[in-house]
N, C-alpha and C. Protein backbone atom coordinates (compact mmCIF):
# COMPACT_ATOMS: atom_id res chain seq x y z
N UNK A 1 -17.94 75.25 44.36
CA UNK A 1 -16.54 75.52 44.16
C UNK A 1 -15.75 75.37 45.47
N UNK A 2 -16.23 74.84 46.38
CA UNK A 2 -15.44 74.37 47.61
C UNK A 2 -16.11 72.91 47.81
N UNK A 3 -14.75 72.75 49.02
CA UNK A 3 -14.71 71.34 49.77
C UNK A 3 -15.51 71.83 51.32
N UNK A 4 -16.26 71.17 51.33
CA UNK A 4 -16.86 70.86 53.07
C UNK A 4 -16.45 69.90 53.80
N UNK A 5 -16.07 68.79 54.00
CA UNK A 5 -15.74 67.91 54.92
C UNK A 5 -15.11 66.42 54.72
N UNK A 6 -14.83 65.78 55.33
CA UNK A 6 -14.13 64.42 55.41
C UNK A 6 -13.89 63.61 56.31
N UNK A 7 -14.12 62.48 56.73
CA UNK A 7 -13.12 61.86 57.56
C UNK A 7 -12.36 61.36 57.32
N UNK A 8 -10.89 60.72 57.89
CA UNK A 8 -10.13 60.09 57.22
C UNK A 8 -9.79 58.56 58.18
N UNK A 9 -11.31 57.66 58.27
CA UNK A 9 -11.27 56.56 58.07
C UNK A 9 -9.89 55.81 57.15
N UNK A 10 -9.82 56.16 56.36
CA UNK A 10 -8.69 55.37 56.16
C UNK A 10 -7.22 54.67 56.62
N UNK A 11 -7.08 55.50 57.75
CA UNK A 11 -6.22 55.70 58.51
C UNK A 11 -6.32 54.58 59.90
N UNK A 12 -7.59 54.00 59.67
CA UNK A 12 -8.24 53.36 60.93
C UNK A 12 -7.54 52.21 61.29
N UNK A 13 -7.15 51.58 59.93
CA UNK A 13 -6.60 49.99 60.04
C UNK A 13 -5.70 50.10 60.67
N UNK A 14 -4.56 51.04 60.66
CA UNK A 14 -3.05 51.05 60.91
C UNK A 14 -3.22 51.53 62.89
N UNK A 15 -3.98 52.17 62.75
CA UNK A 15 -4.23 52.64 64.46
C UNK A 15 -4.92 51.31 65.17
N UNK A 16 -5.80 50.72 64.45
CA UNK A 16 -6.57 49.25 65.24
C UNK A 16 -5.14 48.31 65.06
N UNK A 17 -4.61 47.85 64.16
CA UNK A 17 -3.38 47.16 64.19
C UNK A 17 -2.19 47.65 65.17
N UNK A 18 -2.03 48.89 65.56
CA UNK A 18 -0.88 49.41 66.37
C UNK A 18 -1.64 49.88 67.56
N UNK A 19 -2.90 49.45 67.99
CA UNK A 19 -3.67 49.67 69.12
C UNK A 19 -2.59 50.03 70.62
N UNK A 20 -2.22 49.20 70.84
CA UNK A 20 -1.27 48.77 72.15
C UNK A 20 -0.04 49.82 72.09
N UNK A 21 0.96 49.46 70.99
CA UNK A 21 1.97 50.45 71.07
C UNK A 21 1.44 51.74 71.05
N UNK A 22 0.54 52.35 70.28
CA UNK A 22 -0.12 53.77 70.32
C UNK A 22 -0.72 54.13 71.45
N UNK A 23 -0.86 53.15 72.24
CA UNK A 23 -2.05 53.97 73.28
C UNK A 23 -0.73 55.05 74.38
N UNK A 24 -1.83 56.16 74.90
CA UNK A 24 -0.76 56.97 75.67
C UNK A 24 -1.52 56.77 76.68
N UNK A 25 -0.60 57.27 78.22
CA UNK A 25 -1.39 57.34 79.52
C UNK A 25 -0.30 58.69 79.99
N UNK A 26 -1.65 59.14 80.66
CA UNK A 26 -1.33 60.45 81.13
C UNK A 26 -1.60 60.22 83.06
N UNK A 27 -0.12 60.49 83.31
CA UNK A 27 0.04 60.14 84.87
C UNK A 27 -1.02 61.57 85.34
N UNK A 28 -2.27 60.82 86.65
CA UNK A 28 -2.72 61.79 87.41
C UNK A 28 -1.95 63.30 87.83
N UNK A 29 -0.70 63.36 87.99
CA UNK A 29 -0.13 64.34 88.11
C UNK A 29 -0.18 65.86 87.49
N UNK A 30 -0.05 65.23 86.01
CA UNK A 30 0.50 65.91 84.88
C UNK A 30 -0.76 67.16 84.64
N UNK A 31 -0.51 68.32 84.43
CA UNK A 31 -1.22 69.38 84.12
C UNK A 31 -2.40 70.04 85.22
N UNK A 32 -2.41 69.60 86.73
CA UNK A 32 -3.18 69.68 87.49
C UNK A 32 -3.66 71.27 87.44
N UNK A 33 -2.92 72.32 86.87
CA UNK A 33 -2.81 73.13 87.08
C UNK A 33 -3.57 74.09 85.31
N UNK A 34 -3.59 75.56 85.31
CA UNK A 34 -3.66 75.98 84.26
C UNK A 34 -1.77 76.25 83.50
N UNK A 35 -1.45 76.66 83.95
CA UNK A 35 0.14 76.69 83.63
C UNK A 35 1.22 75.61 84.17
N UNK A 36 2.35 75.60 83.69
CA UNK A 36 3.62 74.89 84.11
C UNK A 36 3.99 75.32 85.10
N UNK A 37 5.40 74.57 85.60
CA UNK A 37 6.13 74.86 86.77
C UNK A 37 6.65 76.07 86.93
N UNK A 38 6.87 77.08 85.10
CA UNK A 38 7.96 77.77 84.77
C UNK A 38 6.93 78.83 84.64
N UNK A 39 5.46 79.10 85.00
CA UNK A 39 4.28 79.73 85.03
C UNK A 39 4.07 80.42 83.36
N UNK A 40 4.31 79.34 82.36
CA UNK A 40 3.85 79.18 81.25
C UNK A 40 2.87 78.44 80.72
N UNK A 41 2.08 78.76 79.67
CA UNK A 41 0.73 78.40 79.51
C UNK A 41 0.94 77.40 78.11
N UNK A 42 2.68 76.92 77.82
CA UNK A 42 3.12 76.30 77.28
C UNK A 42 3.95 75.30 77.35
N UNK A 43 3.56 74.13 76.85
CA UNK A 43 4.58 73.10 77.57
C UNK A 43 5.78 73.21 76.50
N UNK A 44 6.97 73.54 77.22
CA UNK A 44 8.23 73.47 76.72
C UNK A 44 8.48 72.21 76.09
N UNK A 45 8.07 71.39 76.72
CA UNK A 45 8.54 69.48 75.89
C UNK A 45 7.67 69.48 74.88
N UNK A 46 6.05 69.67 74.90
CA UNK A 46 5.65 69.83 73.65
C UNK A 46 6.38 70.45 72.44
N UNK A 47 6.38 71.31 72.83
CA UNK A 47 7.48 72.50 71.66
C UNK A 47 8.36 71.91 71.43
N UNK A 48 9.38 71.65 72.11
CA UNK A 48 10.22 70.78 71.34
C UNK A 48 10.25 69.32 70.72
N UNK A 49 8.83 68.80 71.11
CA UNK A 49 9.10 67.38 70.16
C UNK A 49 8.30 68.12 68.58
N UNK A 50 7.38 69.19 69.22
CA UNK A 50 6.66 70.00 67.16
C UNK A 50 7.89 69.94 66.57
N UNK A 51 9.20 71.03 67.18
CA UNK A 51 10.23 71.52 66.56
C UNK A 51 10.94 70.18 65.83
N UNK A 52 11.24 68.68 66.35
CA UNK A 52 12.08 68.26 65.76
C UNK A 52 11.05 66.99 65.04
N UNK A 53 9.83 66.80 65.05
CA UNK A 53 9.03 66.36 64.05
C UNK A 53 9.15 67.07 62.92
N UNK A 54 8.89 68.38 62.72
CA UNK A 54 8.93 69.01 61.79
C UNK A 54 10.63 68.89 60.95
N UNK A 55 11.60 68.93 61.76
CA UNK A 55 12.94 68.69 61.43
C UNK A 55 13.39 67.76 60.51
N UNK A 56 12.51 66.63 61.52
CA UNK A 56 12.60 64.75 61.16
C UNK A 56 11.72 64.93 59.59
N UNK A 57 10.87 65.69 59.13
CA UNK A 57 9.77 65.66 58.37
C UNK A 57 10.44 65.98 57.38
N UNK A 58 11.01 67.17 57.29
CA UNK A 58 11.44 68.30 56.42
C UNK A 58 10.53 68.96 55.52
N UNK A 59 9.23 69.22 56.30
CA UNK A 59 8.33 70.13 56.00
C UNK A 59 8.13 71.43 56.21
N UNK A 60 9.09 71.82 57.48
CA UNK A 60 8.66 73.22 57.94
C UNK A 60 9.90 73.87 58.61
N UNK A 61 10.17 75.16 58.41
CA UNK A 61 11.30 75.79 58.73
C UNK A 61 10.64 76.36 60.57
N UNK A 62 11.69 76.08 61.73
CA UNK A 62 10.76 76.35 63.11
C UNK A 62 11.77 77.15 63.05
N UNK A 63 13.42 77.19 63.33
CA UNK A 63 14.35 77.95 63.69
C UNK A 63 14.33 79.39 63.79
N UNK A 64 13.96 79.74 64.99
CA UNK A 64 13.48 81.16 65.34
C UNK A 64 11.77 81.74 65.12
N UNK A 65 11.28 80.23 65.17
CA UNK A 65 9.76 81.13 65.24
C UNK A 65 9.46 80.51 66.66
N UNK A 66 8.18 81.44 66.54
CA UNK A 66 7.14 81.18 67.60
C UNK A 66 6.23 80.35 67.27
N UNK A 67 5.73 79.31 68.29
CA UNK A 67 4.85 77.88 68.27
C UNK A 67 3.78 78.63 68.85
N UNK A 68 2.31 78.65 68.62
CA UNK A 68 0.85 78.75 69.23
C UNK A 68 0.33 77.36 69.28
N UNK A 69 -0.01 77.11 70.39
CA UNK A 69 -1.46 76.40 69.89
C UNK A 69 -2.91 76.49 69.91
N UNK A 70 -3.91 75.75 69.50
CA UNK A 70 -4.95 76.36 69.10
C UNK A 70 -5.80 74.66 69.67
N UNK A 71 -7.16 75.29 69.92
CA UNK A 71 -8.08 73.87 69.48
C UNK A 71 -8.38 73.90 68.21
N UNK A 72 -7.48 73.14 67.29
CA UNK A 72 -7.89 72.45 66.28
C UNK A 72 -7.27 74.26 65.52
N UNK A 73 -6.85 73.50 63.75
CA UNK A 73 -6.56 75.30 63.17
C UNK A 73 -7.56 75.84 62.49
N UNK A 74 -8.81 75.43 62.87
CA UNK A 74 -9.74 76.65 63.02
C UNK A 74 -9.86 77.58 63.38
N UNK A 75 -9.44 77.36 65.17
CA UNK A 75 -9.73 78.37 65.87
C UNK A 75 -8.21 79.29 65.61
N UNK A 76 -7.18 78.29 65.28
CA UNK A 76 -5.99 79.31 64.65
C UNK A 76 -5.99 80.40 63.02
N UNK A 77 -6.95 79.86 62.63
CA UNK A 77 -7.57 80.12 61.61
C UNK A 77 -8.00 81.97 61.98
N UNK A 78 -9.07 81.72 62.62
CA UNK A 78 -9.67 82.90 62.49
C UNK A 78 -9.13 83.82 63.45
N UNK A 79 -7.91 83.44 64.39
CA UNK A 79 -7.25 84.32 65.16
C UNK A 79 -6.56 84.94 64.74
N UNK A 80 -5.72 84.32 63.42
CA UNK A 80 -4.85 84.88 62.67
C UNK A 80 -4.97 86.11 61.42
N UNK A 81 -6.71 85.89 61.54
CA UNK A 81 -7.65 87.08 60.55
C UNK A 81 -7.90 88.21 61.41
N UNK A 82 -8.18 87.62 63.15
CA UNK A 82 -7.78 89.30 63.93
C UNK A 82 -6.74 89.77 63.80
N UNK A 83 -5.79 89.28 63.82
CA UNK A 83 -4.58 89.49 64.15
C UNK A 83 -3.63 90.43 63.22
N UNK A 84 -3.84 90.06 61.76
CA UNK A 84 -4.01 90.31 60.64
C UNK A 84 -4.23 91.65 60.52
N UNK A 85 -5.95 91.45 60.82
CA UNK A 85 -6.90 92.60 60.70
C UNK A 85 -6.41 94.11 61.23
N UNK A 86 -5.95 95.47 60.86
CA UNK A 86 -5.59 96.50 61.13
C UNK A 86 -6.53 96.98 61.78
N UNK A 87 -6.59 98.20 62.77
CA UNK A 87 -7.65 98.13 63.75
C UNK A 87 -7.43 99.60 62.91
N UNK A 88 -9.32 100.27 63.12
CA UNK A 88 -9.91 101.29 62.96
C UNK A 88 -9.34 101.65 61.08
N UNK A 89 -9.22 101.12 60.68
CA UNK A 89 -8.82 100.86 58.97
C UNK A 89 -10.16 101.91 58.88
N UNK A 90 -9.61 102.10 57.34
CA UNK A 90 -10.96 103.13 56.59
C UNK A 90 -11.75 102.15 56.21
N UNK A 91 -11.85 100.95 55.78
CA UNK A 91 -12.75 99.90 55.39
C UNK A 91 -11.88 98.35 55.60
N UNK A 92 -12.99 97.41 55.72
CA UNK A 92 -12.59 96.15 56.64
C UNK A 92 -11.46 95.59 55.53
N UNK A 93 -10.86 94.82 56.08
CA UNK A 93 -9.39 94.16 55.39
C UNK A 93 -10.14 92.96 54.57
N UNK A 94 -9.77 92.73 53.23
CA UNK A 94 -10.63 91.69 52.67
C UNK A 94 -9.74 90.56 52.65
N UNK A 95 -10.79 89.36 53.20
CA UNK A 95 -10.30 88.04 52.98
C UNK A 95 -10.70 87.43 52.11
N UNK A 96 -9.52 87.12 51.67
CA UNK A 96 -9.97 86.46 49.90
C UNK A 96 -8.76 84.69 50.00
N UNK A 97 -9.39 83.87 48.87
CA UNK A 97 -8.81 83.08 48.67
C UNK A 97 -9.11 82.04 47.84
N UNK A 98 -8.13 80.94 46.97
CA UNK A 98 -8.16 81.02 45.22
C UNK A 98 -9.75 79.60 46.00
N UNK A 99 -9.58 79.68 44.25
CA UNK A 99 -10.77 78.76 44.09
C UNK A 99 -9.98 77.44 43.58
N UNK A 100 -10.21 76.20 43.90
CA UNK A 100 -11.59 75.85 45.02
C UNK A 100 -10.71 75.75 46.12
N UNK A 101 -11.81 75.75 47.34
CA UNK A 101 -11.16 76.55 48.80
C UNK A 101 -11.82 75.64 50.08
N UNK A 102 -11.62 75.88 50.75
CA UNK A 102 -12.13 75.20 51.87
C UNK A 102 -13.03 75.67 52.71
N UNK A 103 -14.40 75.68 52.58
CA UNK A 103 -15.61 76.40 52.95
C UNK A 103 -15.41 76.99 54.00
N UNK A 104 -14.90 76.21 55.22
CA UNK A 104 -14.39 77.09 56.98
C UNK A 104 -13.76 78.04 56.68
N UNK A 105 -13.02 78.79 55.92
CA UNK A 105 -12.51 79.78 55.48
C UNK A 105 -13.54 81.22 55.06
N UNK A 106 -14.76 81.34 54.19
CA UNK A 106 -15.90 82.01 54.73
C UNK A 106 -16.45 82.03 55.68
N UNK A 107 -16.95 80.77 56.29
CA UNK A 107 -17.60 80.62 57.11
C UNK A 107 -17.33 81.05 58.21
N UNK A 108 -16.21 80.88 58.17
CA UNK A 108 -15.47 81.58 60.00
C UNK A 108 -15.28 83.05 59.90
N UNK A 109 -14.57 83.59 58.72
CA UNK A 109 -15.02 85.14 58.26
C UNK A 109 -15.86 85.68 59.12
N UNK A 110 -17.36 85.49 58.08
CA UNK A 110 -18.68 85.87 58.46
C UNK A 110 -19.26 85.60 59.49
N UNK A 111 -18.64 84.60 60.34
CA UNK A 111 -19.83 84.18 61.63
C UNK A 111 -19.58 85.17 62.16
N UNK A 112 -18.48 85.66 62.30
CA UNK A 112 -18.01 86.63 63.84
C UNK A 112 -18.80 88.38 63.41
N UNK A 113 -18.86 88.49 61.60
CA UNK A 113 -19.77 89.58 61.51
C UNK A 113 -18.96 90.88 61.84
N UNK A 114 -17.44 91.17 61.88
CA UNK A 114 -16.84 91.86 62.05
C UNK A 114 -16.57 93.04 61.06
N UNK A 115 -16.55 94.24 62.03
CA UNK A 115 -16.25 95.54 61.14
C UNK A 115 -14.76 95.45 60.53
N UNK A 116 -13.66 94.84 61.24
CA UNK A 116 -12.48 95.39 60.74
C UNK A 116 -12.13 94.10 59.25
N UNK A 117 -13.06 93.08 59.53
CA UNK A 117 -12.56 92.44 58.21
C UNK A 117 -13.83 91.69 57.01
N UNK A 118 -14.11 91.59 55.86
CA UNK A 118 -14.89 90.75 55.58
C UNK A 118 -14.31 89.85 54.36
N UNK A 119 -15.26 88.98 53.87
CA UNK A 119 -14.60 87.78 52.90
C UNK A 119 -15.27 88.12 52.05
N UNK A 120 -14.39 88.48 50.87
CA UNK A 120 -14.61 88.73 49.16
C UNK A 120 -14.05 88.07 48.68
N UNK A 121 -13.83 86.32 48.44
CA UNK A 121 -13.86 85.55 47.57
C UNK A 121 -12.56 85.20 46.82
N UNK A 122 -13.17 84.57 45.43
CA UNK A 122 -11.60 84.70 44.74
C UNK A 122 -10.37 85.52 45.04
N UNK A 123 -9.34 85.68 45.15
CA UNK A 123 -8.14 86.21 45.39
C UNK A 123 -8.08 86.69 43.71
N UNK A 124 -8.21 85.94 42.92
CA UNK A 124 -7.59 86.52 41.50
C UNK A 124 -8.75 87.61 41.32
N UNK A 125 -9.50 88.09 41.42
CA UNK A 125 -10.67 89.19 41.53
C UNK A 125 -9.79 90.33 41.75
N UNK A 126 -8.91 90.27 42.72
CA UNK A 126 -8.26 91.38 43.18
C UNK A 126 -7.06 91.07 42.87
N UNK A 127 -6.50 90.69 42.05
CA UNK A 127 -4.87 90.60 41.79
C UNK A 127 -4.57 91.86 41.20
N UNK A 128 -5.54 92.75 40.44
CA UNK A 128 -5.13 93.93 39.85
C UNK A 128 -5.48 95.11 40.90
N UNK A 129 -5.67 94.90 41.48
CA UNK A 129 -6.02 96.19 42.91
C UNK A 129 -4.77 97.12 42.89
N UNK A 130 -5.14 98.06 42.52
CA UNK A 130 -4.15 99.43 42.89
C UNK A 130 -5.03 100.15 44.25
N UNK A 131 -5.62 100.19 44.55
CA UNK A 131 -6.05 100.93 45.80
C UNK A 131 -5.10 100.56 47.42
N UNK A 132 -4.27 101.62 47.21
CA UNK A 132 -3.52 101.51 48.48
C UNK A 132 -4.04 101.80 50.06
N UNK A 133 -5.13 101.73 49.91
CA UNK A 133 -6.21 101.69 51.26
C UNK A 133 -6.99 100.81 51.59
N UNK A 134 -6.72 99.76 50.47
CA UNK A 134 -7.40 98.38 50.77
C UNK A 134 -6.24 97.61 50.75
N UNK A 135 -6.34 96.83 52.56
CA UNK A 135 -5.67 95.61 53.32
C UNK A 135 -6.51 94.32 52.61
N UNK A 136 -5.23 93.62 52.59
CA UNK A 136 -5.78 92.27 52.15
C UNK A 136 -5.29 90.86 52.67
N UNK A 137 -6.18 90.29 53.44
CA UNK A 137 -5.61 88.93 53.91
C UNK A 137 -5.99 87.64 53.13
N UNK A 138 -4.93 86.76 52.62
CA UNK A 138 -5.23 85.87 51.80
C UNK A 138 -4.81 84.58 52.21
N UNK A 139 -5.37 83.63 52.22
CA UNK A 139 -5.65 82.44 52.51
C UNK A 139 -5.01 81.43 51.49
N UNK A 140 -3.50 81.25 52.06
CA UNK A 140 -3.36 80.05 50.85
C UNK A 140 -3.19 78.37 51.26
N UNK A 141 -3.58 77.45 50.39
CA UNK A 141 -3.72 76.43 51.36
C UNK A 141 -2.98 75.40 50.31
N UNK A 142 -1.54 74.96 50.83
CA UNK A 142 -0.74 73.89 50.15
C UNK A 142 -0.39 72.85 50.98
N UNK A 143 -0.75 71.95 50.47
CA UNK A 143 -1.30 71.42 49.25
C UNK A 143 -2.65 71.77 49.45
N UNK A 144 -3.75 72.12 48.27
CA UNK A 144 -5.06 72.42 48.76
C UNK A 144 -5.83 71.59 48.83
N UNK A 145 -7.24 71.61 49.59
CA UNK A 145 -8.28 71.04 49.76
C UNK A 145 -8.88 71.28 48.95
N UNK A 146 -9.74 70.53 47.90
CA UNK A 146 -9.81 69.75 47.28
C UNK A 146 -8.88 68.87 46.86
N UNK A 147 -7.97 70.17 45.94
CA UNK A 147 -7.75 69.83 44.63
C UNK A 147 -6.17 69.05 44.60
N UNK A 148 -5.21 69.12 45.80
CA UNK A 148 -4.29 68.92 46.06
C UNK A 148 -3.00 69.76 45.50
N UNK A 149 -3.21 70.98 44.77
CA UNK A 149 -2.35 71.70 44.47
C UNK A 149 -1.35 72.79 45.32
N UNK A 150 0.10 72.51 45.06
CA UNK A 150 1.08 73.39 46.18
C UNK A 150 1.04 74.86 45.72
N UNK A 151 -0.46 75.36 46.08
CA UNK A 151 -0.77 76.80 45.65
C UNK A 151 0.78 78.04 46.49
N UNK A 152 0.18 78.78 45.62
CA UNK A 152 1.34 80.22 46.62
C UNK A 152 0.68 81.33 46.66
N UNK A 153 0.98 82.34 47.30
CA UNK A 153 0.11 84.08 47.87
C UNK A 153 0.59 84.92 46.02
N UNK A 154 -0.91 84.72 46.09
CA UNK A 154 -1.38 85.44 44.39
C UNK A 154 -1.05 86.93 44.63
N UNK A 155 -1.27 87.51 45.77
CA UNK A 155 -1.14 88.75 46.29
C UNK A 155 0.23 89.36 46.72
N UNK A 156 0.81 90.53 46.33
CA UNK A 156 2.12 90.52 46.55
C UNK A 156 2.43 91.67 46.99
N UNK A 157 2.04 92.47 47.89
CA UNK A 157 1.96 94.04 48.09
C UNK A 157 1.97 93.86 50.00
N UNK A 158 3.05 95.33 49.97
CA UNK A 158 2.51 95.83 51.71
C UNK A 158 1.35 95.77 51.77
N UNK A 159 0.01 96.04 51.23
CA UNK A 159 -0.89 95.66 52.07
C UNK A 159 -1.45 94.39 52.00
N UNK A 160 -0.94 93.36 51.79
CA UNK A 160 -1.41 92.15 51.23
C UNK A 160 -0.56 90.94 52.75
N UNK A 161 -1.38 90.38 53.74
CA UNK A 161 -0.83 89.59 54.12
C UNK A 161 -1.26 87.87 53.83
N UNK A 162 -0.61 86.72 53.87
CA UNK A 162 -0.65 85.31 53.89
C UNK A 162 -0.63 84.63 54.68
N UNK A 163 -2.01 84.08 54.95
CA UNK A 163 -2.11 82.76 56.17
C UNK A 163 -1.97 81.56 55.27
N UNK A 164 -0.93 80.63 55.58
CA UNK A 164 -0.27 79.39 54.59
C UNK A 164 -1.20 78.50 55.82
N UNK A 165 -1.99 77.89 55.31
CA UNK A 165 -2.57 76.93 55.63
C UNK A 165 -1.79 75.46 55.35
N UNK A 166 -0.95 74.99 55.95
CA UNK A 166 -0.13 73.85 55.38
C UNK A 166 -0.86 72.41 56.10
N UNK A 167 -2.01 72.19 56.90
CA UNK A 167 -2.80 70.76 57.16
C UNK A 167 -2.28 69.70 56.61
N UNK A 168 -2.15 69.95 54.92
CA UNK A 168 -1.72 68.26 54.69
C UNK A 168 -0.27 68.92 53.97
N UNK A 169 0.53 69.08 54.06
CA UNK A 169 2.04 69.22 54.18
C UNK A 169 2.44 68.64 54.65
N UNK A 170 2.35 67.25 54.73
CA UNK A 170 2.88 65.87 55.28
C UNK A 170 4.01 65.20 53.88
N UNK A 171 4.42 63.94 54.03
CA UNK A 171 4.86 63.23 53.35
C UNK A 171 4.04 62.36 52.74
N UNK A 172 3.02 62.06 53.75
CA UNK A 172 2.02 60.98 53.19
C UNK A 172 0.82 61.68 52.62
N UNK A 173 0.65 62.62 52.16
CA UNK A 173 -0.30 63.29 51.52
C UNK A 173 0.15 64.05 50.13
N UNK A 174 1.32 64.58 50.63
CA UNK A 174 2.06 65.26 49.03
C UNK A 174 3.40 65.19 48.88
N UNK A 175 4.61 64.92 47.95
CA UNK A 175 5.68 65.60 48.09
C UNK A 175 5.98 66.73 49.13
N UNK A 176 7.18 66.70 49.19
CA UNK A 176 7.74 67.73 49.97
C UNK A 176 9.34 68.37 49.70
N UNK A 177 8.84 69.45 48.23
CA UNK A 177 10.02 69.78 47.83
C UNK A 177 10.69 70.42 48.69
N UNK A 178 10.15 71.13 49.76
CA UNK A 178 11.40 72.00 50.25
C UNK A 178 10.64 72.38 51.72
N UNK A 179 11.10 72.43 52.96
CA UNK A 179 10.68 72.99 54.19
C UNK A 179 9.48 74.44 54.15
N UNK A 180 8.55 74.17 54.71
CA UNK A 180 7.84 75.31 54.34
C UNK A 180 8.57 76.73 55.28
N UNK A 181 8.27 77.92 54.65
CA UNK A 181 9.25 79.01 54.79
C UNK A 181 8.48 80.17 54.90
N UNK A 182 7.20 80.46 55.63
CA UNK A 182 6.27 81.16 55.60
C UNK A 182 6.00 82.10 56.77
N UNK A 183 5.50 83.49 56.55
CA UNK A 183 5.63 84.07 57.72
C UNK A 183 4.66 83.43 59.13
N UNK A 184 3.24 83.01 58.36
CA UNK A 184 2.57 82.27 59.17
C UNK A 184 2.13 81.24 58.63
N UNK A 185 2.60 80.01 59.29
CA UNK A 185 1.84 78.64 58.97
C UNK A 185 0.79 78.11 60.19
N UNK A 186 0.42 77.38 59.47
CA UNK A 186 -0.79 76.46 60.54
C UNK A 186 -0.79 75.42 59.97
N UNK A 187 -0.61 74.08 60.83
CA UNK A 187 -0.87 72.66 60.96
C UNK A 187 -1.30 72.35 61.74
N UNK A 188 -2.01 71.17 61.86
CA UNK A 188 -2.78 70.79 62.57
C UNK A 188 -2.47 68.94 62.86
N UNK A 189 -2.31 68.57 63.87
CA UNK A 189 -2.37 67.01 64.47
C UNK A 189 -3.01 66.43 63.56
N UNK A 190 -4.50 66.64 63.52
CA UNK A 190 -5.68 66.07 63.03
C UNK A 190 -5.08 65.13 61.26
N UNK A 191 -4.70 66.14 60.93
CA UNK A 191 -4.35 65.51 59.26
C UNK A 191 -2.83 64.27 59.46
N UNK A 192 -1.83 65.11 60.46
CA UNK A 192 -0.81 63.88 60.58
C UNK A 192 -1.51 62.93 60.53
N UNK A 193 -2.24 62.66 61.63
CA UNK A 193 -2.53 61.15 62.34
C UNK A 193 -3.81 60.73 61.96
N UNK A 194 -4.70 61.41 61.45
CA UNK A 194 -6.14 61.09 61.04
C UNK A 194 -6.96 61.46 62.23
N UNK A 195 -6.41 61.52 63.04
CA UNK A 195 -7.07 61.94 63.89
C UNK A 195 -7.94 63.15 64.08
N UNK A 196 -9.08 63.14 63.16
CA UNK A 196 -10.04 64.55 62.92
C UNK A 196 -10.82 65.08 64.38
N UNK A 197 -10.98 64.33 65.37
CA UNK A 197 -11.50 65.09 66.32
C UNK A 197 -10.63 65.38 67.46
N UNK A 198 -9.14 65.26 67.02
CA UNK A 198 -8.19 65.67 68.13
C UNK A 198 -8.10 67.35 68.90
N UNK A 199 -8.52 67.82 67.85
CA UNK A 199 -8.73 69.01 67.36
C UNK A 199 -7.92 69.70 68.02
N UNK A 200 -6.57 69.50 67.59
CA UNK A 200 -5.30 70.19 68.03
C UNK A 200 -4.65 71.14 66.40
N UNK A 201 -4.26 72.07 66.68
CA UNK A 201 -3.74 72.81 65.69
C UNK A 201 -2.39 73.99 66.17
């Protein structure tokens, strides 16, 4: 009932054909350091070309959020399940999410083996939960992996939070009825461009 993996070879022809114009060079100068000039651990020009890609796209609402980045949104992935995660809770915050799902989503759960959160599966399992002492973090992923559906947070309660997994929220992967509008999203380079081992997120 999940997806494990892919490359997206397909993408190859258009990058070997645009070889030359695509290639980038990065002057010796640039990043010598761990931080910027402005002793930020963020490049301001980055941020603003995300902000007006996303603009140019009309996939994603930026106006007044905050930009992270991550290697690859894996590792944004499971930061966002600490983060999430309520500290010293009476029992761990459950991560749940619909079926079919994208296996790194358990998997990253459980590796870390953590008290404050664990992964219980389907989301619709718990759509009837009245227990106001169970936190719940849910994983929604639009358009989804597999199946390509513009899923939404099954879960609807203060204790219920949503990591919107938006990866292929592109143009060239799905429609794009409306700017995504979410408290937390994650995209990732890798799906724009095909580029799967960029592992920027």
């Amino acid at each position: 009932m999940f997806a494990c993996s892919g490359d997206p070879y397909f993408l190859e022809p258009f990058w070997l054909q645009n070889a030359a114009s695509s290639a980038l060079v990065v002057a010796g100068w640039h990043r010598m350091g761990y931080t910027y000039h402005d002793q930020s651990f963020i490049s301001a020009e980055l941020e603003r070309h995300i902000r007006k890609l996303h603009a140019i796209v009309g996939n994603a609402v930026t106006d007044g959020r905050h930009i992270l980045f991550g290697a690859g949104s894996a590792q944004l992935l499971v930061a966002a399940v600490y983060a999430l995660s309520p500290l010293n809770s009476s029992s761990p915050t459950r991560v749940v999410v619909s079926i079919p799902y994208f296996e790194l989503y358990k998997q990253q759960t459980e590796v870390f083996n953590s008290v404050e959160f664990k992964f219980e599966g389907d989301t619709s399992l718990w759509m009837n939960n009245s227990d106001s002492n169970v936190n719940f973090i849910e994983f929604v992923t639009s358009p989804n992996n597999p199946d390509g559906q513009l899923n939404k947070a099954l879960l609807h309660s203060s204790y219920a939070k949503a990591i919107h997994d938006r990866a292929y929220y592109w143009p060239h992967f799905t429609g794009i009825p409306a700017p995504a509008d979410d408290d937390l999203m994650i995209f990732t380079i890798s799906k724009l461009t095909g580029h799967a081992s960029s592992r920027f997120g």
